[in-house]
Protein backbone atom coordinates (compact mmCIF):
# COMPACT_ATOMS: atom_id res chain seq x y z
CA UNK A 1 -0.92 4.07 -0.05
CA UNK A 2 -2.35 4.97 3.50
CA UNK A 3 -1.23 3.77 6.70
CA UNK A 4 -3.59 6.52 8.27
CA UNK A 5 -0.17 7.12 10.60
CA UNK A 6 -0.98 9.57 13.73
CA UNK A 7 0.44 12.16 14.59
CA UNK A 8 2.13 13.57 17.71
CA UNK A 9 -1.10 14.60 20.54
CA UNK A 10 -3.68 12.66 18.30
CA UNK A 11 -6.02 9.90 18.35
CA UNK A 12 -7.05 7.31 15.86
CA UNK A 13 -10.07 8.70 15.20
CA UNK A 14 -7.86 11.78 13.66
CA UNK A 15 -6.11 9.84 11.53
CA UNK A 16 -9.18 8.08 10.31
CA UNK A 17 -10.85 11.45 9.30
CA UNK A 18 -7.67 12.76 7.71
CA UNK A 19 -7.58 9.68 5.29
CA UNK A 20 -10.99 10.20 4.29
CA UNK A 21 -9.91 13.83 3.71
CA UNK A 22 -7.16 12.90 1.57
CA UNK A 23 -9.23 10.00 0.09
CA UNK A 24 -12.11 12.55 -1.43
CA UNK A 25 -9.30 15.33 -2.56
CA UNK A 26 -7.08 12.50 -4.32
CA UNK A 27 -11.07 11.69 -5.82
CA UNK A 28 -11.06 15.03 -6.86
CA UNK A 29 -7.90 15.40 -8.62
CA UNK A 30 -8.12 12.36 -10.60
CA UNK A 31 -6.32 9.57 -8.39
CA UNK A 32 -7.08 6.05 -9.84
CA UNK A 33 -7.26 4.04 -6.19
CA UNK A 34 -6.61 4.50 -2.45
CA UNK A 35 -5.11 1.98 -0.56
CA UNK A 36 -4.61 0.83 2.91
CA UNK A 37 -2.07 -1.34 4.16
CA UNK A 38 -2.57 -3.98 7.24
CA UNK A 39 -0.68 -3.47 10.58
CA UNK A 40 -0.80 -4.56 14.38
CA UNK A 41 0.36 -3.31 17.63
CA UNK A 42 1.82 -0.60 16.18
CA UNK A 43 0.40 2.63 18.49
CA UNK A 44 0.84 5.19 15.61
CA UNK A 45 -0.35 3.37 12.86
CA UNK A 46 -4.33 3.39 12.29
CA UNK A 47 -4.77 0.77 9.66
CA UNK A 48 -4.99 -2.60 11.62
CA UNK A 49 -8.46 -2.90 9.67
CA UNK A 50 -8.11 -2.10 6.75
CA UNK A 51 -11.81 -3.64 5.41
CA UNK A 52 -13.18 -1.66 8.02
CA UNK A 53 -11.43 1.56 6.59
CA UNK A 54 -12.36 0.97 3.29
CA UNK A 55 -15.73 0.91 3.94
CA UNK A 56 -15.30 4.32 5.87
CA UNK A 57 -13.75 6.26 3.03
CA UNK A 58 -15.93 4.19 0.22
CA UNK A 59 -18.94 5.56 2.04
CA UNK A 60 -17.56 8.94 2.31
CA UNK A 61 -16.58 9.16 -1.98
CA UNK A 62 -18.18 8.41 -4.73
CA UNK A 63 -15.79 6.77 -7.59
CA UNK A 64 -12.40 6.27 -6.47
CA UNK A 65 -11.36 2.83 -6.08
CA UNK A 66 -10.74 1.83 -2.44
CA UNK A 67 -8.44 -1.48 -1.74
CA UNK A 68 -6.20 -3.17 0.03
CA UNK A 69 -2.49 -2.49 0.10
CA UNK A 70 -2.77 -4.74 1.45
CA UNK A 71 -4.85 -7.49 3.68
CA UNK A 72 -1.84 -9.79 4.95
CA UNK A 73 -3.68 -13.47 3.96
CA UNK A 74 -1.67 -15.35 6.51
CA UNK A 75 -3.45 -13.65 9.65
CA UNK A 76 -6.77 -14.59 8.08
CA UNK A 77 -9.35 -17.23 7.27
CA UNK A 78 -9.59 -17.03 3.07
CA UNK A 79 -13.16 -17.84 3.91
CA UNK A 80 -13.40 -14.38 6.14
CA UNK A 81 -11.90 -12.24 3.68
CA UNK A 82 -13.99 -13.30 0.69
CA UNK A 83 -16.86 -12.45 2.78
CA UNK A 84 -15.76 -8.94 3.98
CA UNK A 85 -14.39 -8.35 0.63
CA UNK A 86 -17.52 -9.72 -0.79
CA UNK A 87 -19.64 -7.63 1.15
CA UNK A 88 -17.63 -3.95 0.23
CA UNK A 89 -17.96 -5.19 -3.77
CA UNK A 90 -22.37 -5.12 -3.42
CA UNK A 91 -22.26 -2.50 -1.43
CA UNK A 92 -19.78 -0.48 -3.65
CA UNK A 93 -19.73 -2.16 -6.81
CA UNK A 94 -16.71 -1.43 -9.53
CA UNK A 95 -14.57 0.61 -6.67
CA UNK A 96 -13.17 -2.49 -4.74
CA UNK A 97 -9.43 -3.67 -4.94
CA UNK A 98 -8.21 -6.87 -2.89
CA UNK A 99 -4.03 -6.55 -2.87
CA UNK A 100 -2.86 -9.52 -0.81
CA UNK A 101 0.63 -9.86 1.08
CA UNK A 102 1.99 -12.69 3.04
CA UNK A 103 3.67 -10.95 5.43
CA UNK A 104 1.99 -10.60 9.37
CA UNK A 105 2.59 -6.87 8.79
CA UNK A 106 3.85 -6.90 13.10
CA UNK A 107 6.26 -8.58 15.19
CA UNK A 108 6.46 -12.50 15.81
CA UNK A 109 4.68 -12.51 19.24
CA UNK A 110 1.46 -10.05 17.58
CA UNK A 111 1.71 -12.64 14.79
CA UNK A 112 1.09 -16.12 16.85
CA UNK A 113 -1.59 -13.93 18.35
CA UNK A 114 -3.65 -13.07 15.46
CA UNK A 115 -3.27 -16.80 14.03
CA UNK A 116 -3.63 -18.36 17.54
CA UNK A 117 -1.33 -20.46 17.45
CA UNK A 118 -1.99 -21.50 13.54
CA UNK A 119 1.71 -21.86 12.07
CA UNK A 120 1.79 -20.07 8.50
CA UNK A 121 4.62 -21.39 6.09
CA UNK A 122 5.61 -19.76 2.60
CA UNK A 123 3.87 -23.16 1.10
CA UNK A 124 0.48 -22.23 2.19
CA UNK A 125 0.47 -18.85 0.89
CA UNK A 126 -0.44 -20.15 -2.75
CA UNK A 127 -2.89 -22.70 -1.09
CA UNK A 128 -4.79 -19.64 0.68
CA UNK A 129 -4.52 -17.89 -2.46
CA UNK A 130 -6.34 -20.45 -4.71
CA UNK A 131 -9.19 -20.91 -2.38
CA UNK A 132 -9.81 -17.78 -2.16
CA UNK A 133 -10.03 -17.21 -5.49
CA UNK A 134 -12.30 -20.43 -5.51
CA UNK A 135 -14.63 -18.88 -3.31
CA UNK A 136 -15.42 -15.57 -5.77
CA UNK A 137 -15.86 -18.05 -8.55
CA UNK A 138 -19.21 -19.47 -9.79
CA UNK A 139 -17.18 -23.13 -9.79
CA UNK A 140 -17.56 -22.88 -5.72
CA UNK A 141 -21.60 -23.17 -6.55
CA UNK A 142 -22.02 -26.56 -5.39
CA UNK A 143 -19.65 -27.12 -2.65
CA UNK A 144 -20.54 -27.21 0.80
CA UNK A 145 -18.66 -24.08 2.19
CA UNK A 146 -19.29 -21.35 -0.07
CA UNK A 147 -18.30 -17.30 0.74
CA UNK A 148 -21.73 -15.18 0.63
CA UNK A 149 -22.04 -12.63 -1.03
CA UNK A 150 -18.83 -12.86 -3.01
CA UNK A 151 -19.51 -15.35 -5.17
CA UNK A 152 -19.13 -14.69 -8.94
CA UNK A 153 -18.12 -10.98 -8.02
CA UNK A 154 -15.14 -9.69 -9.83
CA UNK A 155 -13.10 -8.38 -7.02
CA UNK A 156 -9.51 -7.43 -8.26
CA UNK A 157 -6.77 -9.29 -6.61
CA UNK A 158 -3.52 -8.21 -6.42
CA UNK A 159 -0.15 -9.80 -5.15
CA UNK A 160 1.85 -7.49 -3.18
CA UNK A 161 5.66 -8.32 -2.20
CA UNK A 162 8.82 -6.67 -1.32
CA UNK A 163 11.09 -10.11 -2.77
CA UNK A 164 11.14 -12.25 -5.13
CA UNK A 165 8.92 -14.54 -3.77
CA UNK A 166 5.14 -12.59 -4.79
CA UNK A 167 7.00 -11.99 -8.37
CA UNK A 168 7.64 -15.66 -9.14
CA UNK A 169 3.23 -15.91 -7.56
CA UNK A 170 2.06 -13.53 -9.40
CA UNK A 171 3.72 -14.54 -12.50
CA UNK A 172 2.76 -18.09 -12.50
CA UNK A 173 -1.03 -17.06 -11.84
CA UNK A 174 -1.28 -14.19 -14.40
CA UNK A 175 -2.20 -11.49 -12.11
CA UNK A 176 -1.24 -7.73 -11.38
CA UNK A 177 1.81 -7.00 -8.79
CA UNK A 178 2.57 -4.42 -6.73
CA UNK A 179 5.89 -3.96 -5.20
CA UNK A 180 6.74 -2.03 -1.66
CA UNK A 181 9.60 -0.33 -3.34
CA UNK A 182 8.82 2.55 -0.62
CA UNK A 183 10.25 0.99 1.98
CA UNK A 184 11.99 -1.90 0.80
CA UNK A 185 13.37 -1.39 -2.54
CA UNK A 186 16.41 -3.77 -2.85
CA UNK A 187 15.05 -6.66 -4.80
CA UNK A 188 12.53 -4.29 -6.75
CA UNK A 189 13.98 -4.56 -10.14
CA UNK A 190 15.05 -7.83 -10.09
CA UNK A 191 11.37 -8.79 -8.73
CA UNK A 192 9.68 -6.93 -11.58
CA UNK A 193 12.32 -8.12 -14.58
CA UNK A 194 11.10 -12.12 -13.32
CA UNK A 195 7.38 -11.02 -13.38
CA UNK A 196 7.50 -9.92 -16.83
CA UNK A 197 9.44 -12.03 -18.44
CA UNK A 198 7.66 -15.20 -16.76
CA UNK A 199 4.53 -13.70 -16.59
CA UNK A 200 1.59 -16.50 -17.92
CA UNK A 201 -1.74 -15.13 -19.02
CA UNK A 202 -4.59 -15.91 -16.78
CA UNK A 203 -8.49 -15.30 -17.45
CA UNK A 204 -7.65 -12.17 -14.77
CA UNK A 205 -4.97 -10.07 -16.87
CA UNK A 206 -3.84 -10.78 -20.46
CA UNK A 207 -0.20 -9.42 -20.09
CA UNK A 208 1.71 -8.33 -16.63
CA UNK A 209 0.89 -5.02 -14.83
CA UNK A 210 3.09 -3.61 -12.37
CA UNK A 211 2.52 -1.16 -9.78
CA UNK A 212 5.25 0.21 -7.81
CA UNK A 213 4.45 2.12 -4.31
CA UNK A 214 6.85 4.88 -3.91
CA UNK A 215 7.14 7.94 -1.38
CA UNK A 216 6.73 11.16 -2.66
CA UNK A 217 6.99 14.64 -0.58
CA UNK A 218 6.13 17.73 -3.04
CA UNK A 219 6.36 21.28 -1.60
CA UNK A 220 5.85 24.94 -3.50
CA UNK A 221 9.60 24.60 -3.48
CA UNK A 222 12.74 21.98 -3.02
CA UNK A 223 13.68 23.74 0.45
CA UNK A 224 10.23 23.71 1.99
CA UNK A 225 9.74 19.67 0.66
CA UNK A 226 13.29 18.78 2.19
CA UNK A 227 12.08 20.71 5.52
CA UNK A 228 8.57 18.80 5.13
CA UNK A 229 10.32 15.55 4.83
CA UNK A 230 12.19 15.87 7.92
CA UNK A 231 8.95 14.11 9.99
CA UNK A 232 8.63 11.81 7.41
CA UNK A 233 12.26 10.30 8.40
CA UNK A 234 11.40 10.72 11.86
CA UNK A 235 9.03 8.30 11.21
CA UNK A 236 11.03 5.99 9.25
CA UNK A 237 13.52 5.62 11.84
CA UNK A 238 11.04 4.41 13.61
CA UNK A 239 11.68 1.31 11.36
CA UNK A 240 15.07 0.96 11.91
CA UNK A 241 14.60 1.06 16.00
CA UNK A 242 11.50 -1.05 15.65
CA UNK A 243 9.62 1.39 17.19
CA UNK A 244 6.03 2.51 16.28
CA UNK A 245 6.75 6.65 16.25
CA UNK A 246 3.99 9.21 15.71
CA UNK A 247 4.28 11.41 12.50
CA UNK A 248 6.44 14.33 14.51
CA UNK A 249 6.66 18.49 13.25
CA UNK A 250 9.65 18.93 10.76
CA UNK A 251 13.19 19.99 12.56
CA UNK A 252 15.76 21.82 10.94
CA UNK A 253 18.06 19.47 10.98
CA UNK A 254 18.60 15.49 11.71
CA UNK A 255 21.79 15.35 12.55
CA UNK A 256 21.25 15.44 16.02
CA UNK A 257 18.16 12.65 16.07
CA UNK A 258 19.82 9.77 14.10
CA UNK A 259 23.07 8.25 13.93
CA UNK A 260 25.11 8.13 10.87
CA UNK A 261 24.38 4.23 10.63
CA UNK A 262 20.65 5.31 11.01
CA UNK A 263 20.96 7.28 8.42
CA UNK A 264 22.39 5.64 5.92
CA UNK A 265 19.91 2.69 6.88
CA UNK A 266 17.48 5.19 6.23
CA UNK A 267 18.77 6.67 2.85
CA UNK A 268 18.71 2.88 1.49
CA UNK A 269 15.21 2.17 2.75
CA UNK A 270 14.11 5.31 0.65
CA UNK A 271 15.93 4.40 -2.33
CA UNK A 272 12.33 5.19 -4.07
CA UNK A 273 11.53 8.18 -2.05
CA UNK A 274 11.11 11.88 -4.37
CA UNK A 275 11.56 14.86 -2.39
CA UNK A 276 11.56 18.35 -4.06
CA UNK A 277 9.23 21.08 -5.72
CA UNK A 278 6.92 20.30 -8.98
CA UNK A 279 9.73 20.14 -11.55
CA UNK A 280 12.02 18.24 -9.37
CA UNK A 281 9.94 16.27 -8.30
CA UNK A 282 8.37 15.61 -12.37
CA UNK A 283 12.10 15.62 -13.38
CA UNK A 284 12.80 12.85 -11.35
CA UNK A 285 9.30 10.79 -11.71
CA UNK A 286 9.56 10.89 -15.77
CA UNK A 287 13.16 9.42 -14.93
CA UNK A 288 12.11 6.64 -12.56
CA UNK A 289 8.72 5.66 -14.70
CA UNK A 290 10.89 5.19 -18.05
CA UNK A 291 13.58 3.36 -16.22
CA UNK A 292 11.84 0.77 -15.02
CA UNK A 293 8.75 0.47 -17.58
CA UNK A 294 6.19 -0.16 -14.62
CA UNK A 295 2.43 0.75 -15.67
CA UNK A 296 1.27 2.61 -12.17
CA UNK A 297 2.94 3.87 -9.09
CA UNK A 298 1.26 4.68 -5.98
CA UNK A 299 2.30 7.67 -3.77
CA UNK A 300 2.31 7.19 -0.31
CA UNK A 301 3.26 10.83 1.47
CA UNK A 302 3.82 10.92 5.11
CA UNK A 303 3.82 14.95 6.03
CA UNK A 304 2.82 16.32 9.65
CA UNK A 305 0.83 19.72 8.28
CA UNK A 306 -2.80 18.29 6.57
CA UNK A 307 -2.61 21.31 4.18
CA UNK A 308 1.25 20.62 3.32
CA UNK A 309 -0.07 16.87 2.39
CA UNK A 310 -3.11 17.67 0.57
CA UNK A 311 -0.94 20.13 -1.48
CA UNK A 312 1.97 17.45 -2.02
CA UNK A 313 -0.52 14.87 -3.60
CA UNK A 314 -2.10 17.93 -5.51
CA UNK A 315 1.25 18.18 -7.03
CA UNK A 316 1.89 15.21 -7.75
CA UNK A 317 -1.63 14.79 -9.31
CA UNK A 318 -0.58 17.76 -11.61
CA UNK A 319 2.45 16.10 -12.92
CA UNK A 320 0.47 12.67 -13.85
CA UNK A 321 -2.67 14.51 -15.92
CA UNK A 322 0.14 16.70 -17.61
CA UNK A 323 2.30 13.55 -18.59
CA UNK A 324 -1.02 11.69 -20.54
């Protein structure tokens, strides 16, 4: 999962080429998909198109699947995002995901901006939803709006959440789910116990598929990860001051940049988070895959040094060949 997060003395153009770094060397070690997430007004954080983006890196690999992680469905027209989404599937056919969320992914105030003035309620969600799905169908042939050139593609769509509100979706329409357990992970097993056991079949997936998106930060050894992830919770308390921070150069010690409340906010937040060298960081994975049964996870690794984070998803790439 890529937020394409800048760092300290860089510009978005930065970020953008260090995703599409990260993008060809997670190609390379045998990554499934690359995602991007939606966000606005938020001066550190690159991904406020993530269609865009994903037409950026597609062009720039050759098999890895690029999605969504995802496009937030309230802040746009279903009609515009079968068309963009559409559009990536013919011009990168078999490599497209579409995860949806119904979250703005900003603030209240960015929010009434984006929809000018349109008021979103949870109701509509599954109302978007369904059109959209109308609209890649061959049944939209012969009405009078139809989405060019999506129609009859098979575009993956995904329902993303961080309740229990996406479960209860996703289960009723018999598609895959992915849960933000890496940043929000209080409701994740109680979300992903209700998919499963009221998950319906659907012409899109014959039984329920679960992806959970967890943070991960994988060093040589556990001392040089736990120094690593030092910016990483600079970041995150970002979050908790909603502030948009820059990804800042590891400190020895946090002590002195968060409060004990902070911190323990913090420690909750990254209930999912996996910090350590290659066995610890295995030791702990195995652990967390076989506790809750889900059938993917997706890394999402916030480290200041490039090399550092190229060699932390190495890592972790290592671990997932040698556990098939």
């Amino acid at each position: 999962m890529e937020l394409a997060i800048l760092r300290e003395s860089e510009d978005a153009k930065d970020a953008y080429d260090r995703s599409l770094d990260l993008a060809r060397h997670a190609e390379k070690w045998g990554y499934t998909r690359f995602w991007l997430a939606e966000h606005h007004n938020m001066a550190s954080v690159g991904s406020s198109s993530p269609a865009l983006l994903i037409g950026y890196l597609a062009n720039g690999t050759s098999k890895i699947r690029l999605g969504s992680g995802g496009i937030m469905l309230p802040n746009h027209s279903p009609l515009m995002v079968a068309e963009q989404f559409g559009t990536l599937e013919t011009l990168f056919p078999g490599r497209i995901d579409l995860g949806l969320g119904r979250a703005p992914g900003t603030d209240q105030t960015t929010a009434r901006a984006l929809r000018r003035g349109r008021v979103e309620t949870v109701q509509d969600f599954p109302q978007d939803l369904d059109q959209l799905q109308l609209y890649f169908s061959d049944d939209n042939m012969d009405s009078k709006v139809r989405a060019f050139p999506a129609e009859g593609l098979d575009v993956p769509i995904y329902l993303l959440g961080s309740s229990m509100s996406s479960a209860i979706l996703a289960a009723e329409k018999g598609l895959p789910y992915a849960f933000a357990s890496h940043f929000a992970p209080t409701y994740f097993l109680q979300a992903i116990r209700h998919y499963k056991a009221n998950f319906k079949p659907s012409k899109y997936l014959a039984k329920p598929y679960v992806i959970s998106c967890i943070n991960v930060i994988a060093g040589d050894t556990d001392e040089k990860a736990n120094s690593m992830a030092t910016s990483f919770y600079q970041m995150a308390l970002g979050i908790i001051r909603g502030k948009s921070y820059p990804l800042k150069k590891p400190v020895k010690s946090m002590d002195n940049i968060w409060s004990r409340d902070e911190a323990a906010a913090i420690q909750n937040m990254m209930a999912c988070t996996f910090v350590g060298s290659k066995a610890t960081v295995k030791t702990d994975l195995e652990r967390f895959i076989k506790q809750t049964e889900v059938d993917e996870i997706m890394v999402s690794t916030n480290i200041y040094d490039s090399a550092d984070r190229l060699r932390s998803y190495e890592l972790v790439g290592e671990i997932m060949q040698e556990g098939k």
